[in-house]
Protein backbone atom coordinates (compact mmCIF):
# COMPACT_ATOMS: atom_id res chain seq x y z
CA UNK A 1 1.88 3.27 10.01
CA UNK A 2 2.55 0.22 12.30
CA UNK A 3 1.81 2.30 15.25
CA UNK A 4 -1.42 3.58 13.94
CA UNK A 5 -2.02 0.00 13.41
CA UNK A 6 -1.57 -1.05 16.60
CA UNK A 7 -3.30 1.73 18.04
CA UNK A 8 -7.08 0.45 16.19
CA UNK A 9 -5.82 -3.46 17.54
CA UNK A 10 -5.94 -1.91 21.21
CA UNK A 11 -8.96 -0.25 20.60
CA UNK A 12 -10.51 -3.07 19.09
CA UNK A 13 -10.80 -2.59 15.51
CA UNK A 14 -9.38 -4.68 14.04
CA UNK A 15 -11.27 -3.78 10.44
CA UNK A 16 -9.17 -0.63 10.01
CA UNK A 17 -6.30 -2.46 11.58
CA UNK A 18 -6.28 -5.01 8.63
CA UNK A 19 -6.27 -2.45 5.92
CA UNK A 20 -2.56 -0.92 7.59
CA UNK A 21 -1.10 -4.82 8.55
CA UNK A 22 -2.02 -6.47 5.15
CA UNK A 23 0.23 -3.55 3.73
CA UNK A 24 2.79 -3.78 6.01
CA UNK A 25 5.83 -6.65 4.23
CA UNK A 26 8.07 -5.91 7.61
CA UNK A 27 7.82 -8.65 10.16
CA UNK A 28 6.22 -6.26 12.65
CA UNK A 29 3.51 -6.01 9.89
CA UNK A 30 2.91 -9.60 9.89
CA UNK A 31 2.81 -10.40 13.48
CA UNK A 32 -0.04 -7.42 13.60
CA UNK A 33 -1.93 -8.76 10.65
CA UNK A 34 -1.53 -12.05 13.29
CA UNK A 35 -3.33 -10.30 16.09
CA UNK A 36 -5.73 -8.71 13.77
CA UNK A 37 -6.60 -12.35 12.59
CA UNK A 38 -6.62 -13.01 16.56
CA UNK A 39 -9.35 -10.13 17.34
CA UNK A 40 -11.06 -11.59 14.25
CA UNK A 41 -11.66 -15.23 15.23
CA UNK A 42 -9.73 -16.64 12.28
CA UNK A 43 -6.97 -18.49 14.42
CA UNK A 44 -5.80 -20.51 10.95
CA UNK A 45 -4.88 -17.47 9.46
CA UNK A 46 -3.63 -15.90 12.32
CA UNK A 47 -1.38 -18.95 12.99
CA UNK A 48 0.07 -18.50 9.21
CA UNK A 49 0.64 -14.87 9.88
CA UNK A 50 2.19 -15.68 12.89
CA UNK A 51 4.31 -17.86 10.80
CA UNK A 52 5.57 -15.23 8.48
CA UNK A 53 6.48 -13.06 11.47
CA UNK A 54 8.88 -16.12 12.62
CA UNK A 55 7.18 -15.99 15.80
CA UNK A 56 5.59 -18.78 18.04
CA UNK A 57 1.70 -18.31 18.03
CA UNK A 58 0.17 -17.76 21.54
CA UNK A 59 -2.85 -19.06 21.23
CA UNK A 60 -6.72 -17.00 21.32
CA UNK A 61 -6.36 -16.11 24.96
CA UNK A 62 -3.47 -13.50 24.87
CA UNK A 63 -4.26 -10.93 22.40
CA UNK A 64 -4.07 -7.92 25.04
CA UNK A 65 -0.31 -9.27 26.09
CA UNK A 66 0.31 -9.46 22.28
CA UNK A 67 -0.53 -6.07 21.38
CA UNK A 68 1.50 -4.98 24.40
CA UNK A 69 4.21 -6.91 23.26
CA UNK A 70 4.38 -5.51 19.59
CA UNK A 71 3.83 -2.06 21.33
CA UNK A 72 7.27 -2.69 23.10
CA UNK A 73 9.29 -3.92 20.15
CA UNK A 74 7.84 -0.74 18.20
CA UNK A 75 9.18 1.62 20.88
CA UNK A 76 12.49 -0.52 20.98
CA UNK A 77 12.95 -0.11 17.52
């Protein structure tokens, strides 16, 4: 399901994205309930999502890298 999610982040919808992430207790799950917080505008929540996924948060600017980045540690396994 993380790849579907990740999938709606690229294409921008981040609405059906949320319903998948908030589901999602794996840490991939919570960095991409991060992003979709990212896409959203909410960078608080993002940042606490972020958090849970133990992973530094990038800031607004880099959501494209980020869903690139979650793409690759998906394929890596």
């Amino acid at each position: 399901m993380i790849e579907t999610a990740i999938r709606l982040l690229a294409a921008g919808d981040w609405k059906a994205a949320h319903k998948i992430a908030q589901e999602d207790e794996s840490p991939l799950g919570h960095w991409a309930h991060g992003i979709v917080h990212m896409q959203e505008g909410d960078l608080e929540n993002a940042r606490y999502w972020y958090g849970k996924a133990k992973r530094a948060f990038p800031g607004a600017g880099s959501i494209e890298a980020e869903i690139e980045a979650i793409r690759r540690a998906v394929k890596a396994g």
